[in-house]
Protein backbone atom coordinates (compact mmCIF):
# COMPACT_ATOMS: atom_id res chain seq x y z
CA UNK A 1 0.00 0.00 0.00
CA UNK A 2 1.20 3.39 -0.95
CA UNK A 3 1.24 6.36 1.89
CA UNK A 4 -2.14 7.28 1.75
CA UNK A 5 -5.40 5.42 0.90
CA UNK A 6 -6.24 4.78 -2.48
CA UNK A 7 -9.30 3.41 -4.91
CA UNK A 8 -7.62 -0.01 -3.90
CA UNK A 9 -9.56 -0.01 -0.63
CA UNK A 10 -12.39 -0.09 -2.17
CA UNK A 11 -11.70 -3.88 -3.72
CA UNK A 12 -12.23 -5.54 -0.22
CA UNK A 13 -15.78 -4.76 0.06
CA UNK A 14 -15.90 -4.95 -3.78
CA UNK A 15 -15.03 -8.62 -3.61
CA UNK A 16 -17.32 -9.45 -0.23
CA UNK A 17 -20.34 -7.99 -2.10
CA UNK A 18 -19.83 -9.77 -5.73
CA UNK A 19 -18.84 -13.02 -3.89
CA UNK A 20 -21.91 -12.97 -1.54
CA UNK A 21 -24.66 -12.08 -4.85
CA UNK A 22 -23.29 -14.82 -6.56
CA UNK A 23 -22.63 -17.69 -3.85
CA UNK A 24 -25.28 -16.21 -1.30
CA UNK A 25 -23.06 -17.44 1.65
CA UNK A 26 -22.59 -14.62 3.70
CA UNK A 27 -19.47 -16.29 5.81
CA UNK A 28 -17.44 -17.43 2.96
CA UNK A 29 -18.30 -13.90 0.79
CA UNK A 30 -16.93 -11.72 4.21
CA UNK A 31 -13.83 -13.92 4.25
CA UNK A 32 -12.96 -13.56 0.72
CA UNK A 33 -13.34 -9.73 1.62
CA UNK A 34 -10.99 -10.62 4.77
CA UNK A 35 -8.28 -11.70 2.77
CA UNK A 36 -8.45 -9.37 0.44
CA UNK A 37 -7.77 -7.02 2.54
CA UNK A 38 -5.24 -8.53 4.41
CA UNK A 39 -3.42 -9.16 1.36
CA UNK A 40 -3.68 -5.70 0.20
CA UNK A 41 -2.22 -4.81 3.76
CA UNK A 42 1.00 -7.00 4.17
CA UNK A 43 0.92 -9.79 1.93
CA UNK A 44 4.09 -11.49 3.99
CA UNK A 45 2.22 -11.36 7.10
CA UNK A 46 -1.73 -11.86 6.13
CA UNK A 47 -1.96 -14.87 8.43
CA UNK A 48 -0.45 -13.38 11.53
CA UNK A 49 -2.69 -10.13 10.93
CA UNK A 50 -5.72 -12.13 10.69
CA UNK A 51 -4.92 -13.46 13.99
CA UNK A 52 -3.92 -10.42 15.92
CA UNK A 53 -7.54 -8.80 14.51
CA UNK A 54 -9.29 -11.68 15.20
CA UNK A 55 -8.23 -11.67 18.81
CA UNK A 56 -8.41 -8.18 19.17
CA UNK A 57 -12.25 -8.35 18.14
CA UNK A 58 -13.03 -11.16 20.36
CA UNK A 59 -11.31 -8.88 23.24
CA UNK A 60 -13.98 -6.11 21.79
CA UNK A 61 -16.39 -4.79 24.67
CA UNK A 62 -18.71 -4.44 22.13
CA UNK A 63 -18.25 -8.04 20.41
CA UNK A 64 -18.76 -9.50 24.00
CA UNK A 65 -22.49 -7.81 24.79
CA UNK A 66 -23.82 -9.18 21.29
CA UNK A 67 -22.46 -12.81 22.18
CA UNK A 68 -23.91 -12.14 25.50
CA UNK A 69 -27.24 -10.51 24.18
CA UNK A 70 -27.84 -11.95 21.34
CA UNK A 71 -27.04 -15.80 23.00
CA UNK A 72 -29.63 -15.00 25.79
CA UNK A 73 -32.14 -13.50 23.29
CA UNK A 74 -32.12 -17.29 21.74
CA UNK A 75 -31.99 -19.10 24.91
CA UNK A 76 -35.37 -16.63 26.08
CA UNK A 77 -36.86 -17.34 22.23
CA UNK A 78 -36.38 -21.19 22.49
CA UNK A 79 -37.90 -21.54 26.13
CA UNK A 80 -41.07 -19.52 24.63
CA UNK A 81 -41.06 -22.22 21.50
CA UNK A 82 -40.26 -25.32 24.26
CA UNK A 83 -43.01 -24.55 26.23
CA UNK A 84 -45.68 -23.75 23.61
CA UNK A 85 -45.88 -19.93 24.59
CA UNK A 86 -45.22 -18.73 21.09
CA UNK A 87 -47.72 -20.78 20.06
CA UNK A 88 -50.57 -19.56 22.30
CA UNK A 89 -49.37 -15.85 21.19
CA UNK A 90 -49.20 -16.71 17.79
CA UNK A 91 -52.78 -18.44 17.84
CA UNK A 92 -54.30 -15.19 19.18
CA UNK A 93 -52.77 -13.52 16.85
CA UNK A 94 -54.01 -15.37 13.98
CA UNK A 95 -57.58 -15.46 15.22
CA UNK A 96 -57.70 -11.36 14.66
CA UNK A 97 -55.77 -11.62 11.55
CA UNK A 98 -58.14 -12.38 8.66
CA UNK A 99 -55.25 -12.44 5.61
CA UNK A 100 -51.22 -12.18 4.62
CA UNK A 101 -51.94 -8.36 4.75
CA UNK A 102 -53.79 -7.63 8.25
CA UNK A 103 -50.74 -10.59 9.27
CA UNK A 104 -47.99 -8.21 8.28
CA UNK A 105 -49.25 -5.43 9.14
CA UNK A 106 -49.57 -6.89 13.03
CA UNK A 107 -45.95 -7.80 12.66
CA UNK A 108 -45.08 -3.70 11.74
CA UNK A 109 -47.24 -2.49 14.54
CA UNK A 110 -45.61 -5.18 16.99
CA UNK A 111 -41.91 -4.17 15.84
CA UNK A 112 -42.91 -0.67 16.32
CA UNK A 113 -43.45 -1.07 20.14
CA UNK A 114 -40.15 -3.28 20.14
CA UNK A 115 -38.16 -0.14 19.35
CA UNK A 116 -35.10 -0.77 22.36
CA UNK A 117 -32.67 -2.52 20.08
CA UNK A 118 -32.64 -3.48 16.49
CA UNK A 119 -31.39 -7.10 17.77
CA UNK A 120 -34.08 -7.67 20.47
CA UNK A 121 -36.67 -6.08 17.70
CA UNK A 122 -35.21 -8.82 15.21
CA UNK A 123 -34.98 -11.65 17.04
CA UNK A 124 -38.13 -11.30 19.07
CA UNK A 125 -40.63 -10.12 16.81
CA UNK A 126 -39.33 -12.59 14.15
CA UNK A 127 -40.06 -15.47 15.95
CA UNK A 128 -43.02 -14.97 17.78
CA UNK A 129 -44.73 -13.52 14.47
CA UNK A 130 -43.45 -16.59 11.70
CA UNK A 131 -46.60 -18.96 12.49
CA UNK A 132 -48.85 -16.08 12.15
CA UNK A 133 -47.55 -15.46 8.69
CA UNK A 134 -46.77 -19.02 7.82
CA UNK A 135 -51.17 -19.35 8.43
CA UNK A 136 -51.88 -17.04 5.30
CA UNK A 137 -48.68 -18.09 3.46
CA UNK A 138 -47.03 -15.32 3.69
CA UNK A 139 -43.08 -16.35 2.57
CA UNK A 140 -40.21 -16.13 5.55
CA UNK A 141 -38.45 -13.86 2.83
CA UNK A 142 -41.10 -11.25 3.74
CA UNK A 143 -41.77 -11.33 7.26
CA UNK A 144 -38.25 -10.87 7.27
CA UNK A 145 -38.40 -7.42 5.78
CA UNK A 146 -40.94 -6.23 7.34
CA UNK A 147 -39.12 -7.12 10.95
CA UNK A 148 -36.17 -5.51 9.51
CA UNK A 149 -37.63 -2.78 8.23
CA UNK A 150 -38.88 -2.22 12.05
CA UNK A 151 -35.47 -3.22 13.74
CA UNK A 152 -32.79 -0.38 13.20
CA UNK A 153 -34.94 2.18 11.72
CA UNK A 154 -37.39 2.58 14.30
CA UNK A 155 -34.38 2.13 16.90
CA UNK A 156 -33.00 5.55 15.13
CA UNK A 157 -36.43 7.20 15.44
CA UNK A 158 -37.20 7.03 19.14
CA UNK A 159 -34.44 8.44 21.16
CA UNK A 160 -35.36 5.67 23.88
CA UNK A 161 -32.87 3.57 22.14
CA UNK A 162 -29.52 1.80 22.00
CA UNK A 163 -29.23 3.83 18.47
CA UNK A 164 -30.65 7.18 20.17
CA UNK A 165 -28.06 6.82 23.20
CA UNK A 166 -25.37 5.68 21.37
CA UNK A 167 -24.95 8.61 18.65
CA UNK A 168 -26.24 11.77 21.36
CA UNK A 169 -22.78 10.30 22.96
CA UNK A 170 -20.71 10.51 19.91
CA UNK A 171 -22.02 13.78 19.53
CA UNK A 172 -20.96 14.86 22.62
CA UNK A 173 -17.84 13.18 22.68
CA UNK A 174 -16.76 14.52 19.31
CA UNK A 175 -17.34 18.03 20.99
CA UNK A 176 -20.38 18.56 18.42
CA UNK A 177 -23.18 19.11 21.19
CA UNK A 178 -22.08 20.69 24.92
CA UNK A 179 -22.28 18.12 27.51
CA UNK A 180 -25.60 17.14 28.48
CA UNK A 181 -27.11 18.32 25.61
CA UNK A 182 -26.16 15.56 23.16
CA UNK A 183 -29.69 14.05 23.31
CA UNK A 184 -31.57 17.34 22.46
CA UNK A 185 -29.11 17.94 19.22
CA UNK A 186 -30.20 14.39 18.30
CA UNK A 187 -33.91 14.76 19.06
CA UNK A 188 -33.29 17.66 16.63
CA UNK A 189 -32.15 15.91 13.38
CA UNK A 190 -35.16 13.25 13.99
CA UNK A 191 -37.19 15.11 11.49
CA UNK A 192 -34.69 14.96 8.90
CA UNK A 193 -34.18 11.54 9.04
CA UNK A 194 -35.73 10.64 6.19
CA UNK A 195 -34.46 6.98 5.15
CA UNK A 196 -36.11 5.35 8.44
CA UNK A 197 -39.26 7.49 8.40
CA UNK A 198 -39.49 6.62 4.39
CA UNK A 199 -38.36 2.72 4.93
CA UNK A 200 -41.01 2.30 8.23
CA UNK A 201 -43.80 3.82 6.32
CA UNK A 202 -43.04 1.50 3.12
CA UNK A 203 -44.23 -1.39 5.12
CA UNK A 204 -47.72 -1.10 5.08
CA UNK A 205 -47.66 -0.22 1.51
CA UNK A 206 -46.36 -3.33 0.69
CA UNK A 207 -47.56 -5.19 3.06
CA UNK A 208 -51.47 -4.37 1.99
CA UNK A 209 -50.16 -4.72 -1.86
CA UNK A 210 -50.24 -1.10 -3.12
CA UNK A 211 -46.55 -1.88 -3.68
CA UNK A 212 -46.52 -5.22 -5.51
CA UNK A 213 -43.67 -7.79 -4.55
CA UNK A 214 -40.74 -6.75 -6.45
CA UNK A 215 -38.14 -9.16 -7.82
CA UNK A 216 -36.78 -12.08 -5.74
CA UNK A 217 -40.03 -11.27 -3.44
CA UNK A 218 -42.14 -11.72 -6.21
CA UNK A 219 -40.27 -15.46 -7.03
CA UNK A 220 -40.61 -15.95 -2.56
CA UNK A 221 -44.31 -15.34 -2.70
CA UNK A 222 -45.30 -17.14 -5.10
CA UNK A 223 -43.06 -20.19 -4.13
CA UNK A 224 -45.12 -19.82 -0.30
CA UNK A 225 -48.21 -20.09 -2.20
CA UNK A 226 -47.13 -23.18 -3.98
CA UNK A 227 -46.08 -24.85 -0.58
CA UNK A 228 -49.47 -23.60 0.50
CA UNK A 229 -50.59 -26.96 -1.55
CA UNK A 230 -51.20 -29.80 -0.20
CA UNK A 231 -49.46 -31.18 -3.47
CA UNK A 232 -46.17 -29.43 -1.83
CA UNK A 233 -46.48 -30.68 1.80
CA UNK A 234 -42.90 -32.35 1.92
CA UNK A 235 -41.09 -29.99 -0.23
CA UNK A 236 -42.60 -27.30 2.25
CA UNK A 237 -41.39 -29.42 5.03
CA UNK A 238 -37.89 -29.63 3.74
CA UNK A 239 -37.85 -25.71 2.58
CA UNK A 240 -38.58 -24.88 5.97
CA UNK A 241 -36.00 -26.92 8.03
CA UNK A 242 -33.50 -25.61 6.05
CA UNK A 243 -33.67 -22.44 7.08
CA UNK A 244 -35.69 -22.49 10.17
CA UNK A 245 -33.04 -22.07 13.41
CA UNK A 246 -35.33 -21.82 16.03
CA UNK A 247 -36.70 -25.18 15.15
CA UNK A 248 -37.02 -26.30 18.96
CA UNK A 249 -39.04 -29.32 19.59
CA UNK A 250 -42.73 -28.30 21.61
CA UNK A 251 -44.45 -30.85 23.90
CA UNK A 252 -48.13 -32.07 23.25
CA UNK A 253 -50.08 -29.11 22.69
CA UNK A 254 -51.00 -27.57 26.65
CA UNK A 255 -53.98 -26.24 27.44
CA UNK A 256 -52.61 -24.60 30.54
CA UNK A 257 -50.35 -22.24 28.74
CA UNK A 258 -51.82 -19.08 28.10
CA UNK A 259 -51.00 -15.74 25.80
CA UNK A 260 -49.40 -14.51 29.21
CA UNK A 261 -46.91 -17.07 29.31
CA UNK A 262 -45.75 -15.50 25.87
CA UNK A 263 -46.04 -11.92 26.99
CA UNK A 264 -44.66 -11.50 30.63
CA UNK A 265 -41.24 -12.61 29.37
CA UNK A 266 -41.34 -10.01 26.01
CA UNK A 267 -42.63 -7.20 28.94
CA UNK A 268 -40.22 -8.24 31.14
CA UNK A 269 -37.69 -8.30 28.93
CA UNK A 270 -39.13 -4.18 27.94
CA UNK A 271 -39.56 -3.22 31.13
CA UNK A 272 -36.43 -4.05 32.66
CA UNK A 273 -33.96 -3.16 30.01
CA UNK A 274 -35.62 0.15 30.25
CA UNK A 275 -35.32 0.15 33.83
CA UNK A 276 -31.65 -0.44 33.74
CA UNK A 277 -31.32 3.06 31.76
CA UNK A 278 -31.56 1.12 28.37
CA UNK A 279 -29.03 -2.07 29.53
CA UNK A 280 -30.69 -4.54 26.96
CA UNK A 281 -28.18 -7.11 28.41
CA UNK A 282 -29.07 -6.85 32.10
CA UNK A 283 -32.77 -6.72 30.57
CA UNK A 284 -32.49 -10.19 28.90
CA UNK A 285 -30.73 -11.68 31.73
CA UNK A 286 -33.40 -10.41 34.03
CA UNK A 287 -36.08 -11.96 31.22
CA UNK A 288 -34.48 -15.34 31.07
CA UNK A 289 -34.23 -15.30 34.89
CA UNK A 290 -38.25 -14.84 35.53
CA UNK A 291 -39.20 -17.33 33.03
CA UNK A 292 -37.44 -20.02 34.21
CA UNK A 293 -38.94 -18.88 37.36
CA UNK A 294 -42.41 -18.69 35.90
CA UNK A 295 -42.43 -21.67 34.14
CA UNK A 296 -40.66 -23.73 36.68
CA UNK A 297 -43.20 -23.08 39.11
CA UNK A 298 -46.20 -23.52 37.43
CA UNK A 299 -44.85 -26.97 36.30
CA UNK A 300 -45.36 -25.78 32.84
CA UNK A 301 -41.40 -27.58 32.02
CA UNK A 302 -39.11 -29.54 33.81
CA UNK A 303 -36.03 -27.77 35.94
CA UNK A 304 -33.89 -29.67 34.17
CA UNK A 305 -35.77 -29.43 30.37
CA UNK A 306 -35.36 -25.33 31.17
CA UNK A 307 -31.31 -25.22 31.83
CA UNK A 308 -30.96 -27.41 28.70
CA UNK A 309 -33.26 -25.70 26.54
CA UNK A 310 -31.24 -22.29 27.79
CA UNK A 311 -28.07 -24.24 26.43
CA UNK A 312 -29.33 -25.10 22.86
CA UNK A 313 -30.91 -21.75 22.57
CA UNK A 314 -27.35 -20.23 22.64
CA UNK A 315 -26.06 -22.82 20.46
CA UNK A 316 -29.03 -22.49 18.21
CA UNK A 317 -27.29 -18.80 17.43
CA UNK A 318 -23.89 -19.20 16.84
CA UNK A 319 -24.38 -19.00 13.15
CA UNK A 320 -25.82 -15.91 12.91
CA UNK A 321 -23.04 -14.81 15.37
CA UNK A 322 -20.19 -16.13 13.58
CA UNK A 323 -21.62 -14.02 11.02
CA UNK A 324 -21.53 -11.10 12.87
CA UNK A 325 -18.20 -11.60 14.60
CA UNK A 326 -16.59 -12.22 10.83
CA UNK A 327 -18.29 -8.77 9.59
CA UNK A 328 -16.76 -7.13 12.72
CA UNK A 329 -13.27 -8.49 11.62
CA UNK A 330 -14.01 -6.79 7.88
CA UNK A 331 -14.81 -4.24 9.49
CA UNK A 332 -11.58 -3.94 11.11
CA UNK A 333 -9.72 -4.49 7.90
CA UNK A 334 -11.42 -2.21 6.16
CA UNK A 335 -10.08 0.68 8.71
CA UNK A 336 -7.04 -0.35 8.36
CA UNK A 337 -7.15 -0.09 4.95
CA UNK A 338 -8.29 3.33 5.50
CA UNK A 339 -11.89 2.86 3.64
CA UNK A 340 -14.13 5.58 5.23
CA UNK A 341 -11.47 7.90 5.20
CA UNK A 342 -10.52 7.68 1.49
CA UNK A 343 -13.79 7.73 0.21
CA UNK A 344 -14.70 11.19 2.88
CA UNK A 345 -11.47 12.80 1.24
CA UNK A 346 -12.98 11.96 -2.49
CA UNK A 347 -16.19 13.27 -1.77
CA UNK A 348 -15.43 16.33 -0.09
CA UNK A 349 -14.51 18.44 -2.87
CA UNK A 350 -17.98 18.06 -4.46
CA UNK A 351 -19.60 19.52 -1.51
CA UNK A 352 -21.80 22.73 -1.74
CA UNK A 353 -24.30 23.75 0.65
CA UNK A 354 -27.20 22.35 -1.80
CA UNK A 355 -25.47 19.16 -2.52
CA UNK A 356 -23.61 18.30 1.35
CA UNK A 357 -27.10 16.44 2.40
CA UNK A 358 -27.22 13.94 -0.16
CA UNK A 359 -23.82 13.56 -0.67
CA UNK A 360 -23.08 12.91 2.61
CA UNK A 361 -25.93 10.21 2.86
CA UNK A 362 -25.07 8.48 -0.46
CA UNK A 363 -21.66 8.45 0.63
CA UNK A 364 -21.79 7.08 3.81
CA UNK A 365 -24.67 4.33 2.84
CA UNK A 366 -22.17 3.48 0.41
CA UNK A 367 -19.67 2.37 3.37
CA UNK A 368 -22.10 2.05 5.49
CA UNK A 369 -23.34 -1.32 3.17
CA UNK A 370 -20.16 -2.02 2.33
CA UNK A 371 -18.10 -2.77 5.48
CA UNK A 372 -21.58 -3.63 7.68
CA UNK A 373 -20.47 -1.39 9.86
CA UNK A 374 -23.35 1.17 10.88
CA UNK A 375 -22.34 2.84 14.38
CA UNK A 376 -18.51 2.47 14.42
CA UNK A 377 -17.72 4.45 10.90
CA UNK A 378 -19.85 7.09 11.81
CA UNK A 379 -17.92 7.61 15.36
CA UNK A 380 -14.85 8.60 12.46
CA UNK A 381 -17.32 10.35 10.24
CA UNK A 382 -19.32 12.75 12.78
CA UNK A 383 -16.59 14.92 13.96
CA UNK A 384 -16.10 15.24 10.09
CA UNK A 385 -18.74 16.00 8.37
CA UNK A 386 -20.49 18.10 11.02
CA UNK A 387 -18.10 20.86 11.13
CA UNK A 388 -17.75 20.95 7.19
CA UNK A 389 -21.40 21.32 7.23
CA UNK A 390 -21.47 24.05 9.75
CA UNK A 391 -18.82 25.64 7.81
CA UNK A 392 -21.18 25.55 4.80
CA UNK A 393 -24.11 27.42 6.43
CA UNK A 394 -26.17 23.72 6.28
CA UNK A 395 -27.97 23.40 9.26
CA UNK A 396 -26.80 20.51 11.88
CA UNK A 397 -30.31 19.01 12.35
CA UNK A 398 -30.48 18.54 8.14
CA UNK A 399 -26.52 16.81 8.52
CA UNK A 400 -27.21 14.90 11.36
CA UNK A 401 -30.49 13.46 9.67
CA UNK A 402 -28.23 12.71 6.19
CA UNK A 403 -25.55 10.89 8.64
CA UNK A 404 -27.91 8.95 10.50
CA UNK A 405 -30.25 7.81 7.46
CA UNK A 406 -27.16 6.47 5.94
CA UNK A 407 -25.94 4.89 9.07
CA UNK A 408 -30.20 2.93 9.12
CA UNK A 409 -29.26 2.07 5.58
CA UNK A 410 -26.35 0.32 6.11
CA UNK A 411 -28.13 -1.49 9.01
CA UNK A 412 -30.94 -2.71 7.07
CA UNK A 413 -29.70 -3.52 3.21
CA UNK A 414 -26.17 -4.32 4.12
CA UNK A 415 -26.12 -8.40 3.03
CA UNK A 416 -24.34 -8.92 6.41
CA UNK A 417 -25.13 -6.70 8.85
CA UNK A 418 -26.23 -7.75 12.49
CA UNK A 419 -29.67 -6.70 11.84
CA UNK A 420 -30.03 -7.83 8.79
CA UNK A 421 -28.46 -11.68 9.99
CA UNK A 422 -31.18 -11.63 13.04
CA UNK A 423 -33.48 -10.58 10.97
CA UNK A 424 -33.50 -13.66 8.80
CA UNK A 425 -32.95 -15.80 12.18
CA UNK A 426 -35.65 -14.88 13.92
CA UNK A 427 -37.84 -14.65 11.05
CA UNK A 428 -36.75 -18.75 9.93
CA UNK A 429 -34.92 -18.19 6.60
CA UNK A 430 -31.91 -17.50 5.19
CA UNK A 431 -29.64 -14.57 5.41
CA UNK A 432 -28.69 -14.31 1.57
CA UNK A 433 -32.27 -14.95 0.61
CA UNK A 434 -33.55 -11.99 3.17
CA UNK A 435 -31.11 -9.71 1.73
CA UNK A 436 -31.99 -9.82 -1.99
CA UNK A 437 -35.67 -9.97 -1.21
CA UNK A 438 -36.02 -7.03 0.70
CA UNK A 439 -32.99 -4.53 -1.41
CA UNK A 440 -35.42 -3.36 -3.83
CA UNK A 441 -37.36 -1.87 -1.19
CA UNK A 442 -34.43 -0.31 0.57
CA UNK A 443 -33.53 1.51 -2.83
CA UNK A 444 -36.78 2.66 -3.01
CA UNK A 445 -36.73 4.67 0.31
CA UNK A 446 -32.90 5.21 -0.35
CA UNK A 447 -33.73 6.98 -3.81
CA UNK A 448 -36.90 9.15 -2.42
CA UNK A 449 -34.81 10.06 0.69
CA UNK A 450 -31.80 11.45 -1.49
CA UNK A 451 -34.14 13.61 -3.14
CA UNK A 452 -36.00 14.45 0.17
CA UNK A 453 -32.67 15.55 1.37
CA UNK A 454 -31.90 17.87 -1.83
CA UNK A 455 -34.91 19.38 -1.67
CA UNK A 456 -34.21 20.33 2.11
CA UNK A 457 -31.39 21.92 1.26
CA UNK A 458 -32.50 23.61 -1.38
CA UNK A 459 -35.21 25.33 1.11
């Protein structure tokens, strides 16, 4: 590598993307990226690289809570399946839902009360929602969009968030807002958010059918509705194990577990990660805690039964988590590479005060999607762009709103982002498969956003 970044930092992600249309095998595509990169970095030492960054992300604070989090959200998720809980929800569900629409549409107003974290929204609305859709054949492919299309960008929306707390921090750490007053400068760019405000209110759009399913949808639909036959029974069977992680084996069907047995544990879960000033990990520990409690003494499951189901919960997750611990070591690469940087330096000539908006958010959606990276990259880019745009006359609120729809973008079209990886997990199909079903529908809110945001400026 030369002294400075160049286009050549661009081929990591270049490869990782290619690789993972073609093969849709999200593991294998980031590693390809991985070494890639590491090649581009030191040829002569790629191997001992690759093992410094690796340990170096599995030392990550940050690394640890989603192993933690995300290993306890499947352990809570397979004790609701175990014990038939998501089944009583799901089956009260269904009785008020009278199609595939009204179905979906329950799943967008349920991941709009879920708006903590983008990982609890994905995981748990995904799998307490799949039977509901699986009754009117609705295909995993889209009840995995529309619980994605609820995860990060209604996380970004409501300041009561990991996403809300997270960024009023940066701002104040990057000396952008005074301290204290972080939260109120983000409150402020809310209304220019436009990419999560345009990709939340898609859902029920396409979700009632004014917007038709567009390609690889379409193909998902109407390959539900031929498993809807009874002609298809096995090969619906078979589709479905493939993909379906949360598989866990129920008892005989119980008439003594009720809707409440489902919802206590999803409230508790809520109430208590709330209560411990948004700690979604002391939140699921509490939440695992009281249903083993719960369950264990209303004889609804064995002692024992619980503490193993808790075990192959976590297991049942350590795909999707090798996933995300593999896009965390791109990631890494990718800085070192000096990705976000280069392509801020290209872009920064071509900023006026009409065009800084949309630049900024197709810019940073670009890396954003391409390194899967949606909080740490814009920790670099804040203390950035937010001066330049200051410097500009462009209001903050306007540049904080182009930053942070970029950052929701790259959360939810990103092939391997966390959200979009517990997204297709909790939802019961497969990451690839989520991912090129639901981009068309990102573009469309990334495409009406980018004008949204010219037209902003231009006021």
């Amino acid at each position: 590598m030369s002294d400075g970044p160049t286009w050549v930092t661009l081929l990591p992600a270049l490869v990782a993307v290619i690789i993972a249309v073609l093969s849709r095998r999200p593991i294998e595509s980031l590693l390809a990226g991985v070494i890639t990169g590491l090649l581009l970095l030191e040829p002569s030492a790629a191997l001992e690289n690759f093992s410094s960054i690796l340990l170096t992300v599995m030392m990550d604070e940050t690394i640890a809570w989603v192993i933690i989090v995300c290993g306890l959200m499947g352990s809570l998720i397979a004790l609701l399946m175990r014990v038939g809980a998501a089944t009583s929800f799901s089956r009260a569900l269904a009785a008020r839902a009278s199609n595939a629409g009204s179905a979906l549409l329950y799943t967008w107003l349920l991941g709009l009360l879920v708006f903590i974290d983008d990982y609890l929204n994905a995981l748990a609305v995904g799998s307490s929602m799949r039977k509901v859709t699986d009754k009117f054949n609705v295909s995993r492919e889209k009840l995995a969009y529309v619980v994605d299309s609820t995860a990060a960008p209604i996380c970004v929306l409501v300041p009561l968030s990991t996403w809300g707390v997270f960024f009023a921090g940066v701002l104040e750490t990057s000396e952008i807002a005074e301290p204290g007053q972080g939260m109120a400068l983000y409150i402020s760019g809310i209304p220019y958010m436009l990419y999560p405000w345009l990709a939340v209110l898609l859902v029920p759009l396409v979700a009632s059918g004014r917007v038709p399913a567009l390609g690889m949808m379409r193909r998902a639909e109407a390959r539900a509705a031929r498993m809807a036959g009874a002609s298809s029974a096995d090969e619906s069977e078979s589709s479905d194990a493939e993909h379906d992680e949360f598989s866990v084996d129920s008892p005989e069907e119980n008439d003594r577990v009720k809707t409440y047995h489902f919802l206590l544990p999803i409230f508790a879960l809520l109430g208590f990660s709330l209560w411990y000033d948004l700690d979604v990990q002391l939140g699921v520990i509490v939440a695992v805690a009281l249903t083993i409690l719960l369950y264990g003494l209303q004889r609804l499951m064995a002692w024992g039964e619980m503490f193993d189901t808790v075990i192959e919960g976590i297991k049942i997750m350590l795909p999707a988590l090798t996933i995300v611990v593999i896009a965390f070591i791109f990631k890494e690469v990718n800085d070192r590479l000096g990705l976000p940087m280069y392509v801020i330096e290209s872009v920064t000539p071509l900023l006026t005060p009409l065009m800084l908006p949309v630049v900024v958010f197709v810019t940073m959606a670009v890396i954003s999607f391409a390194t899967g990276s949606s909080w740490g990259v814009f920790a670099i880019a804040i203390p950035i762009v937010l001066p330049l745009a200051e410097s500009l006359g462009v209001g903050t609120p306007l540049a904080i709103g182009a930053l942070i729809s970029a950052s929701a973008f790259g959360s939810h079209a990103c092939f391997y982002s966390d959200a979009t990886v517990l997204a297709a997990q909790g939802s019961g199909c497969g990451v690839m498969e989520h991912a090129l079903t639901q981009i068309p529908y990102a573009l469309i809110a990334a495409v009406l956003a980018g004008i949204g945001l010219t037209l902003l400026a231009a006021l």
